[in-house]
PDB file of N, CA and C in Angstrom:
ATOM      1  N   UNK A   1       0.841  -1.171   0.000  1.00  0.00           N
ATOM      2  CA  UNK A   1       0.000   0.000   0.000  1.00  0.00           C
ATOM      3  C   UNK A   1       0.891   1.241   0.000  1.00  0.00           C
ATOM      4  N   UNK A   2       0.818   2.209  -0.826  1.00  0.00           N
ATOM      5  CA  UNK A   2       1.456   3.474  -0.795  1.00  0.00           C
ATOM      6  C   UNK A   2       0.588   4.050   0.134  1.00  0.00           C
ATOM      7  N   UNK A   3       1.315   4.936   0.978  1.00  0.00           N
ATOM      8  CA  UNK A   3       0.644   5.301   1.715  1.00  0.00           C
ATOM      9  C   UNK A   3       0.168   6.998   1.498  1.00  0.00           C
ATOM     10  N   UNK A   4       1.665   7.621   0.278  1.00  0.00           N
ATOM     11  CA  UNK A   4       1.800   9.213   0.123  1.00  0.00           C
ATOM     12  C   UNK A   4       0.255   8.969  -0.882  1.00  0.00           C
ATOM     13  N   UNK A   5      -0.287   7.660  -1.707  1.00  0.00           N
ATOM     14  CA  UNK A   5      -1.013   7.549  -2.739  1.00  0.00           C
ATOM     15  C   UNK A   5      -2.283   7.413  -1.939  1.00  0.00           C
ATOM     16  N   UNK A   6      -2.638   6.616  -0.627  1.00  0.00           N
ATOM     17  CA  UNK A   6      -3.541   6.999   0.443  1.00  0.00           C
ATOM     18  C   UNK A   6      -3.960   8.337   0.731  1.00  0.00           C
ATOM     19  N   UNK A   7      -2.828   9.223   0.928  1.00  0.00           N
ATOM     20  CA  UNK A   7      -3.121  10.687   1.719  1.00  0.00           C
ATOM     21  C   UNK A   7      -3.209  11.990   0.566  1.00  0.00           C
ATOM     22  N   UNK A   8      -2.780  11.294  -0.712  1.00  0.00           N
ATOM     23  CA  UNK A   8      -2.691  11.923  -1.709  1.00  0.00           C
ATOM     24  C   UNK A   8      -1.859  13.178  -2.030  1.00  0.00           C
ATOM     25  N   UNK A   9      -1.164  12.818  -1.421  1.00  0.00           N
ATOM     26  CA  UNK A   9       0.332  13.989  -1.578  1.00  0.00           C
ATOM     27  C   UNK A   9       1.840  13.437  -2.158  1.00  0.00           C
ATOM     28  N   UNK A  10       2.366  14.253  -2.769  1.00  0.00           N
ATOM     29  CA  UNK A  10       4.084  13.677  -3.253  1.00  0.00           C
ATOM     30  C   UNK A  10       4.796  13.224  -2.487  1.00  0.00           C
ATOM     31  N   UNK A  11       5.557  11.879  -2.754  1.00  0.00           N
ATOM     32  CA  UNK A  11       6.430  11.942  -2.040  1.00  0.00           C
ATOM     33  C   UNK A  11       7.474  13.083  -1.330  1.00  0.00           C
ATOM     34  N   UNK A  12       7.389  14.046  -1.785  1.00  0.00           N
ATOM     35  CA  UNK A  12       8.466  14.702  -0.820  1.00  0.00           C
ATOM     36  C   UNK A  12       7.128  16.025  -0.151  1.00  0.00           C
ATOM     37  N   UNK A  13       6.110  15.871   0.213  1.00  0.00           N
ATOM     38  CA  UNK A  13       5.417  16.805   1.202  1.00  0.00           C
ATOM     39  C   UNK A  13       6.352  17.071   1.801  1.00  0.00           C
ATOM     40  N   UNK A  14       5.802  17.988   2.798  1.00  0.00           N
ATOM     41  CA  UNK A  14       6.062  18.830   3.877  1.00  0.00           C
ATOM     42  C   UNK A  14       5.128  18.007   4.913  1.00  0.00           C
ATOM     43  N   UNK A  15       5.504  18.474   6.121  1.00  0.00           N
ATOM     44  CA  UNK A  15       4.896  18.064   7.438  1.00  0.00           C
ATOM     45  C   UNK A  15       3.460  18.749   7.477  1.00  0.00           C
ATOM     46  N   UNK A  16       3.547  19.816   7.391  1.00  0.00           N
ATOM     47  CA  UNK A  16       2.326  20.773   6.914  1.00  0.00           C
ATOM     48  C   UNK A  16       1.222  20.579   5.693  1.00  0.00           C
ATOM     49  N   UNK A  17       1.963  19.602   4.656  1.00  0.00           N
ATOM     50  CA  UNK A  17       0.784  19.068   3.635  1.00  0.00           C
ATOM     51  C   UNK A  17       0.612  17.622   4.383  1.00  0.00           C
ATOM     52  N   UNK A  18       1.283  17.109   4.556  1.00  0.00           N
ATOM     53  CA  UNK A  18       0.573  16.020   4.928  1.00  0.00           C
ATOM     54  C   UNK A  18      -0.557  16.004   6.342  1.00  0.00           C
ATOM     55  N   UNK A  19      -0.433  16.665   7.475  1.00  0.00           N
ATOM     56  CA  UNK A  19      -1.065  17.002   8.549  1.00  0.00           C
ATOM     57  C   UNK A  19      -2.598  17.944   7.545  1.00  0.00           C
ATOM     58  N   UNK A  20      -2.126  18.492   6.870  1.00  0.00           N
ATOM     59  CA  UNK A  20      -3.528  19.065   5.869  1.00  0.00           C
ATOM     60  C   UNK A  20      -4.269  17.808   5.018  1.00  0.00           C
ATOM     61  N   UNK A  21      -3.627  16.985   4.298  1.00  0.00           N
ATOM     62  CA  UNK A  21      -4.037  16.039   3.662  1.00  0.00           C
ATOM     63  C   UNK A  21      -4.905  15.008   4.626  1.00  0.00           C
ATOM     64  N   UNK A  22      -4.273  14.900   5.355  1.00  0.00           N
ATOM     65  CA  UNK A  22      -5.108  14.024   6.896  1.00  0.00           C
ATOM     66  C   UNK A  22      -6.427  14.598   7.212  1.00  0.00           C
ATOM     67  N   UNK A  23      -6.178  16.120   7.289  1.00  0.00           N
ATOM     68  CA  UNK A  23      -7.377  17.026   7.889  1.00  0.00           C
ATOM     69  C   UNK A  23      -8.544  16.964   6.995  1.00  0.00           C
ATOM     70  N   UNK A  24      -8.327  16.706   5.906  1.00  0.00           N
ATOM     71  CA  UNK A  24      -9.140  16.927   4.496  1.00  0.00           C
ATOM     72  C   UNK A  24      -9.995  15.219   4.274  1.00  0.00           C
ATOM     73  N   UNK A  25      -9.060  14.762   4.194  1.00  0.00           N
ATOM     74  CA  UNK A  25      -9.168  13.287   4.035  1.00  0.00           C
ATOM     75  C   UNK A  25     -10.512  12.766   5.394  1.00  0.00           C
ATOM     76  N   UNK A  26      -9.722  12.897   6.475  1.00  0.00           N
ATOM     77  CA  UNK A  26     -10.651  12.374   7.957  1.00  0.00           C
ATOM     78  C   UNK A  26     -11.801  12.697   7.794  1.00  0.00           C
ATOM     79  N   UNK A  27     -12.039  14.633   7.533  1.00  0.00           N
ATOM     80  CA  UNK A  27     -13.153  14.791   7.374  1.00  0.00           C
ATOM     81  C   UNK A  27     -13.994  14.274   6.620  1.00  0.00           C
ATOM     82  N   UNK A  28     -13.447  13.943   5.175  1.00  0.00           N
ATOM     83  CA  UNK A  28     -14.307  13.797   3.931  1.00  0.00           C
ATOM     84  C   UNK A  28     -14.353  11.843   4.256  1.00  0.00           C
ATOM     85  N   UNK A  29     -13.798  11.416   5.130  1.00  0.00           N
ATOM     86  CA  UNK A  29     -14.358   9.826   4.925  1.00  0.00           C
ATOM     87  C   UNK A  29     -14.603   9.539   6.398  1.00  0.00           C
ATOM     88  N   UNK A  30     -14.551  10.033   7.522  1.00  0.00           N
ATOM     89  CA  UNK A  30     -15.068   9.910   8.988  1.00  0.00           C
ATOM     90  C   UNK A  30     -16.323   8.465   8.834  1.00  0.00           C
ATOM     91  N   UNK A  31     -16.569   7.965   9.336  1.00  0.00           N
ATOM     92  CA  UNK A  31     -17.577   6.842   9.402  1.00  0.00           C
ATOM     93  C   UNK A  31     -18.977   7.441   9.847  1.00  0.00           C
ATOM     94  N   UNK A  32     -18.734   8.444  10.890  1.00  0.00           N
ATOM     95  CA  UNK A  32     -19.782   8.998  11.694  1.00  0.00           C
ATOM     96  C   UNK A  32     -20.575   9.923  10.701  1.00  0.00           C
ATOM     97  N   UNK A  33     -19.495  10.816   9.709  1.00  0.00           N
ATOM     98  CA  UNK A  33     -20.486  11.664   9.151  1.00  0.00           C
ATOM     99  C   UNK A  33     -21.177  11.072   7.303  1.00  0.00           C
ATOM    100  N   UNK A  34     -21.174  10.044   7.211  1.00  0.00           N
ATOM    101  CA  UNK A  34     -20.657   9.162   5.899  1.00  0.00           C
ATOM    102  C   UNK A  34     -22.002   8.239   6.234  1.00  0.00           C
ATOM    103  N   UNK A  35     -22.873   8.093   4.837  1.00  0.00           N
ATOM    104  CA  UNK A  35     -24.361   7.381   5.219  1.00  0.00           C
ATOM    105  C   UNK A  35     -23.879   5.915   4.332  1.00  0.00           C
ATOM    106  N   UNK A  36     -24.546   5.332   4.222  1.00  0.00           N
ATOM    107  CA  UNK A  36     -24.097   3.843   3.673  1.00  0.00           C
ATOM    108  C   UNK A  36     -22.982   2.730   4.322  1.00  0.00           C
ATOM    109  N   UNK A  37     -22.623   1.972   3.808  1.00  0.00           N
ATOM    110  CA  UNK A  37     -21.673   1.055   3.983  1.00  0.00           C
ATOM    111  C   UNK A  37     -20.946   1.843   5.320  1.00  0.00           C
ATOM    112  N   UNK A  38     -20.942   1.338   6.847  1.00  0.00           N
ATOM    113  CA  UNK A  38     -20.174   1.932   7.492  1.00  0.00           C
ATOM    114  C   UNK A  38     -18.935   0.553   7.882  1.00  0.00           C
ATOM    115  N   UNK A  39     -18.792  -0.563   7.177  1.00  0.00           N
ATOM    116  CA  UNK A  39     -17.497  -0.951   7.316  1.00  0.00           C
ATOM    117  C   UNK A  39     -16.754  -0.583   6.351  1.00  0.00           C
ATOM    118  N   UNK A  40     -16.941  -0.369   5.412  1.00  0.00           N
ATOM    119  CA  UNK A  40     -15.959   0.466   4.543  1.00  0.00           C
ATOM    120  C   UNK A  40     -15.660   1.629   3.984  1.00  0.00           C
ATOM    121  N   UNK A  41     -16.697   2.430   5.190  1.00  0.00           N
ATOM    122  CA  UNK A  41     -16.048   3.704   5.949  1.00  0.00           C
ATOM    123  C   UNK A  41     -14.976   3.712   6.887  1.00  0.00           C
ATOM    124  N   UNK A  42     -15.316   2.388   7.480  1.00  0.00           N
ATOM    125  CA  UNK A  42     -14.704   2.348   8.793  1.00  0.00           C
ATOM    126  C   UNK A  42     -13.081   1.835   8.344  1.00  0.00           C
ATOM    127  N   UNK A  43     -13.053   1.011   7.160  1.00  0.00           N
ATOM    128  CA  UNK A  43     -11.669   0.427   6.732  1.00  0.00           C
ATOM    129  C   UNK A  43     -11.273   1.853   6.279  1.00  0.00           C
ATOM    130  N   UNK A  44     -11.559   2.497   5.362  1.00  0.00           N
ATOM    131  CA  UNK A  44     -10.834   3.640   4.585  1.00  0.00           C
ATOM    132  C   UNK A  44     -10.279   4.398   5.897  1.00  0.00           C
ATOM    133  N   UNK A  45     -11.331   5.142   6.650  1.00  0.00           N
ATOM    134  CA  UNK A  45     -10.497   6.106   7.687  1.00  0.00           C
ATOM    135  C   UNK A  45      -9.184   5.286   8.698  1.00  0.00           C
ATOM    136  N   UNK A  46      -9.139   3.826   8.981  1.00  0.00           N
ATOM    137  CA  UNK A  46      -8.433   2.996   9.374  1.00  0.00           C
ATOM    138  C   UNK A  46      -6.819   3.133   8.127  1.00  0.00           C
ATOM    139  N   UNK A  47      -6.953   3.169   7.331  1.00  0.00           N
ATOM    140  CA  UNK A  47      -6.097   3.142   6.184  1.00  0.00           C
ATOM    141  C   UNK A  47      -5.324   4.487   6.362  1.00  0.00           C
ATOM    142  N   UNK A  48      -6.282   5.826   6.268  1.00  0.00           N
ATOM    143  CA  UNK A  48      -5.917   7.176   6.632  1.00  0.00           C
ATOM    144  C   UNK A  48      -5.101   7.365   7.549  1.00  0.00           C
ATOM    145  N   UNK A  49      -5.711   6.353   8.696  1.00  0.00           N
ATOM    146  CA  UNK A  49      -5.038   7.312   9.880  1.00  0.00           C
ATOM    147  C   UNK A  49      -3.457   5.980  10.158  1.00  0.00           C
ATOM    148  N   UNK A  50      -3.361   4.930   9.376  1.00  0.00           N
ATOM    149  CA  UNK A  50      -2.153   4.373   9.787  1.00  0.00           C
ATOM    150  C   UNK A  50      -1.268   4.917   8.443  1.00  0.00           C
ATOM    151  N   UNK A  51      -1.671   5.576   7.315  1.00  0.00           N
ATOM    152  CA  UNK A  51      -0.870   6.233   6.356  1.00  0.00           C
ATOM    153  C   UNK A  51      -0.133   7.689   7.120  1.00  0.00           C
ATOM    154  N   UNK A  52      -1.150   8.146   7.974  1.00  0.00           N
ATOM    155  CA  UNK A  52      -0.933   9.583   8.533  1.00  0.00           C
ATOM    156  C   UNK A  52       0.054   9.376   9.653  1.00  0.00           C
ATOM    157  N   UNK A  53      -0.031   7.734  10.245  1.00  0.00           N
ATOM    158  CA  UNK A  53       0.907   7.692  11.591  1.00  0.00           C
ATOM    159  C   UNK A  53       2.195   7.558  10.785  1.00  0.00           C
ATOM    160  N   UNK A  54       2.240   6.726   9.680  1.00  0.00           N
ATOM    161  CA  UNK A  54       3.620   6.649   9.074  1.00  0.00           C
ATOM    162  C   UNK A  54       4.517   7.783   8.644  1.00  0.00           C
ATOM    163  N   UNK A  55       3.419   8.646   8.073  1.00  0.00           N
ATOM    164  CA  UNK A  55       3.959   9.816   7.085  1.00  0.00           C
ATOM    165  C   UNK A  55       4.099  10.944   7.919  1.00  0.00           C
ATOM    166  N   UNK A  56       3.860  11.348   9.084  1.00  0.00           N
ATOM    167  CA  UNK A  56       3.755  12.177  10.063  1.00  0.00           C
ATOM    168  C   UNK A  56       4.865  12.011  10.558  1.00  0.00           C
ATOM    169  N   UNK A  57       5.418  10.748  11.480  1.00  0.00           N
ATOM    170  CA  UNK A  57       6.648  10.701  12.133  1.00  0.00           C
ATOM    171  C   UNK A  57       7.745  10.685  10.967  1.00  0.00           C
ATOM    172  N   UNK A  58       9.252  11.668  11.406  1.00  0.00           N
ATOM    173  CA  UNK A  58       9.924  11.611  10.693  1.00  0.00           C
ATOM    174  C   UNK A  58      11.030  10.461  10.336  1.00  0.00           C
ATOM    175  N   UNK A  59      10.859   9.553  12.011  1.00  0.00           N
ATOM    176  CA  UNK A  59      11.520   8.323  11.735  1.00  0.00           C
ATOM    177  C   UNK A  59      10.744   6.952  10.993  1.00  0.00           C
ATOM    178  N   UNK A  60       9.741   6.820  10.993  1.00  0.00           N
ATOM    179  CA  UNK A  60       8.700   6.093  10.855  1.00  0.00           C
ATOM    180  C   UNK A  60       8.470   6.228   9.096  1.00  0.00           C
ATOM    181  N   UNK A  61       8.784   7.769   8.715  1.00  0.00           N
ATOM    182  CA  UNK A  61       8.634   8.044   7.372  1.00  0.00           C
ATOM    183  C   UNK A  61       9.758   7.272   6.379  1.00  0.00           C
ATOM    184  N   UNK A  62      10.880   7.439   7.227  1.00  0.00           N
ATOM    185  CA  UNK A  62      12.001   7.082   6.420  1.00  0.00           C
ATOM    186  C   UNK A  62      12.580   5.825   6.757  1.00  0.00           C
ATOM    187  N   UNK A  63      12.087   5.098   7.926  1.00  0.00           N
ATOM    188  CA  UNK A  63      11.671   3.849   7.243  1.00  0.00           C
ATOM    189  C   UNK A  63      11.081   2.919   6.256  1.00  0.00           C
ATOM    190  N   UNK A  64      10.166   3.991   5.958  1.00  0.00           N
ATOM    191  CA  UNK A  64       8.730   3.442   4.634  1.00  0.00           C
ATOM    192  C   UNK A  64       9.309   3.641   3.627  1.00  0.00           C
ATOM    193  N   UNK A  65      10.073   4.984   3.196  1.00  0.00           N
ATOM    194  CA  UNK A  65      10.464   5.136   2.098  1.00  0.00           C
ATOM    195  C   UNK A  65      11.891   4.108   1.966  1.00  0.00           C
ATOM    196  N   UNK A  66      12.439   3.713   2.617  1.00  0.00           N
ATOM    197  CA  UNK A  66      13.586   3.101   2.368  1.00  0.00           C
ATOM    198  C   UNK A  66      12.881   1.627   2.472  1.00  0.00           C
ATOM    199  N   UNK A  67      11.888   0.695   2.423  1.00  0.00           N
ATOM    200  CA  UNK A  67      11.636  -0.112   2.752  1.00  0.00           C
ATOM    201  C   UNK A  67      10.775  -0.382   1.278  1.00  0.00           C
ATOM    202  N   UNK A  68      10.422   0.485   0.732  1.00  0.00           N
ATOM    203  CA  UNK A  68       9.609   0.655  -0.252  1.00  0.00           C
ATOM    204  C   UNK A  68      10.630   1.150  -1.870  1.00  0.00           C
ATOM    205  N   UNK A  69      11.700   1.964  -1.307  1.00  0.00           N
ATOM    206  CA  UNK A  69      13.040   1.826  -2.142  1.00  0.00           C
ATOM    207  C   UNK A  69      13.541   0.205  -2.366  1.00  0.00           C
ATOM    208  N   UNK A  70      13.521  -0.603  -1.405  1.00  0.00           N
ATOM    209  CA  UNK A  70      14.025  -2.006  -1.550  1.00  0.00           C
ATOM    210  C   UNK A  70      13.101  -2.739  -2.618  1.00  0.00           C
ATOM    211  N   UNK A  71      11.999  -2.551  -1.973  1.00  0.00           N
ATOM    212  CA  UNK A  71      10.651  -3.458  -2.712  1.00  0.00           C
ATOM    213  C   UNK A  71      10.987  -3.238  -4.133  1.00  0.00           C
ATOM    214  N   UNK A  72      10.883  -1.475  -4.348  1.00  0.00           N
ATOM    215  CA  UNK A  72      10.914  -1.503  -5.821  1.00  0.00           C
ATOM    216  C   UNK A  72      12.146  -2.043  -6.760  1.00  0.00           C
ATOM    217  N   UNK A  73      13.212  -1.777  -5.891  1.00  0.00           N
ATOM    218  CA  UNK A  73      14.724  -2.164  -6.559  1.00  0.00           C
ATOM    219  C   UNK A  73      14.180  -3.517  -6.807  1.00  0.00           C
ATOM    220  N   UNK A  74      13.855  -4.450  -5.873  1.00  0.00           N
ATOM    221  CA  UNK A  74      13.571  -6.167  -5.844  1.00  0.00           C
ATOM    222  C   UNK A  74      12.650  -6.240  -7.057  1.00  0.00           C
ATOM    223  N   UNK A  75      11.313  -5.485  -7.342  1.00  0.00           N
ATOM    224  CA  UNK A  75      10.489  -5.606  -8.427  1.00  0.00           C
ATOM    225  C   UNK A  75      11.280  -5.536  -9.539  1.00  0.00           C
ATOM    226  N   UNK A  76      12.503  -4.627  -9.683  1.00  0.00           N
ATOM    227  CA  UNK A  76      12.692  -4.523 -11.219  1.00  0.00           C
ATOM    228  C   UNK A  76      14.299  -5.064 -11.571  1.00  0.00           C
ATOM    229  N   UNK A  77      14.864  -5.344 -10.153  1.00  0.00           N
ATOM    230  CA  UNK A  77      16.666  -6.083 -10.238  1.00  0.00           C
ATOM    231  C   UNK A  77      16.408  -6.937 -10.162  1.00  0.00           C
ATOM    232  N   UNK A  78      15.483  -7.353  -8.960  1.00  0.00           N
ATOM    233  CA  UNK A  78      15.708  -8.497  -8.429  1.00  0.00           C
ATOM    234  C   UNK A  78      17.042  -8.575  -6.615  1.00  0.00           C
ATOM    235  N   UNK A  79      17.273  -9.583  -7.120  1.00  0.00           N
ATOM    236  CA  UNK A  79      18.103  -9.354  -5.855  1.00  0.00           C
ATOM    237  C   UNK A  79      19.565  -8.638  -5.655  1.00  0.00           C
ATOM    238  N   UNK A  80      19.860  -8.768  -6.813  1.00  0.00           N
ATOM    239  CA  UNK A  80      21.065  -7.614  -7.297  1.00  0.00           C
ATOM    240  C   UNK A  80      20.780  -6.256  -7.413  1.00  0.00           C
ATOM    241  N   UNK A  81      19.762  -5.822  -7.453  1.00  0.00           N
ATOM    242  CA  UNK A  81      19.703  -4.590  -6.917  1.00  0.00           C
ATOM    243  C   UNK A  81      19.497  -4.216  -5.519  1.00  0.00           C
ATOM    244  N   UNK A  82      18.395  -4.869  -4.885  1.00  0.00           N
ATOM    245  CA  UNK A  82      18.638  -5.114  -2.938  1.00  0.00           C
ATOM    246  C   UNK A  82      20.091  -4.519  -3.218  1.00  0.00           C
ATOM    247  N   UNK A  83      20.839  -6.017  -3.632  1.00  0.00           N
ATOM    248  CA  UNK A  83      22.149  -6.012  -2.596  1.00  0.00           C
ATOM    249  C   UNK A  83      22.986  -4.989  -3.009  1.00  0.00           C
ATOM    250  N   UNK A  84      23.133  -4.277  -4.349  1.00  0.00           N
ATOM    251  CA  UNK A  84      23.956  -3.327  -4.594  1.00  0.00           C
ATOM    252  C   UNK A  84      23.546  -1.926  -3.716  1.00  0.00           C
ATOM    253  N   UNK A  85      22.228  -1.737  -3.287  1.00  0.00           N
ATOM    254  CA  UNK A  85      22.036  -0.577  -2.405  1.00  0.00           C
ATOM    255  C   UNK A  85      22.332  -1.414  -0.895  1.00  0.00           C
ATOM    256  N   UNK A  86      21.738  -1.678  -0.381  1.00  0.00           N
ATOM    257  CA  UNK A  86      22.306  -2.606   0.882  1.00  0.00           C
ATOM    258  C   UNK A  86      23.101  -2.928   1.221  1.00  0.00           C
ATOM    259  N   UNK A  87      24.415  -2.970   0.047  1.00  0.00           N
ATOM    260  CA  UNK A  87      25.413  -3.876   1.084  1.00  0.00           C
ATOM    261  C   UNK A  87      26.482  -2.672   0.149  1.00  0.00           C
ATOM    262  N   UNK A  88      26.400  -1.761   0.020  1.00  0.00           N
ATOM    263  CA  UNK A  88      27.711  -0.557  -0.440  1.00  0.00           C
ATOM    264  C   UNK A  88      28.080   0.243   0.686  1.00  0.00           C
ATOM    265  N   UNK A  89      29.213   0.309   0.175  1.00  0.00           N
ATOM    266  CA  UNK A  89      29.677   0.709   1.113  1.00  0.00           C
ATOM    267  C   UNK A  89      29.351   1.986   1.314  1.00  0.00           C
ATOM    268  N   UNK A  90      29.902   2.428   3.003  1.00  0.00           N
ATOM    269  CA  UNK A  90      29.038   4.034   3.686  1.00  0.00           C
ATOM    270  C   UNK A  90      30.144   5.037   3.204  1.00  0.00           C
TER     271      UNK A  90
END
């Protein structure tokens, strides 16, 4: 799950768009104010608010993005790409 594609902002927001993107988002899918289907009200704002815990903290963020840097290297190297970012030297 992307999560910047959840909250609908670029990867490189600001702390300030994303805390806005949250604000916008919560409101517009809240369960409470939302008529129909309230479990999948209830999943979407669930989705929101663990995209918003990720993308909010600055350590938590750059875990995701570096974890999600791997994934993609693995989708298109394979494992030779992993290991050429992973194991170079500092």
């Amino acid at each position: 799950m992307d999560y910047y594609k959840v909250l609908e902002v670029d990867k490189d927001a600001s702390n300030e768009v994303i805390k806005r993107a949250y604000w916008v988002l919560s409101k517009k899918h809240h369960p409470d104010g939302q008529r129909g289907d309230s479990e999948l009200n209830y999943q979407r704002m669930r989705l929101i608010n663990e995209a918003y815990d990720v993308l909010s903290d600055t350590n938590k963020r750059a875990a995701y993005n570096r974890r999600t840097q791997l994934w993609r290297l693995w989708l298109d190297d394979g494992l030779i790409g992993v290991a050429n970012v992973w194991l170079r030297p500092i």
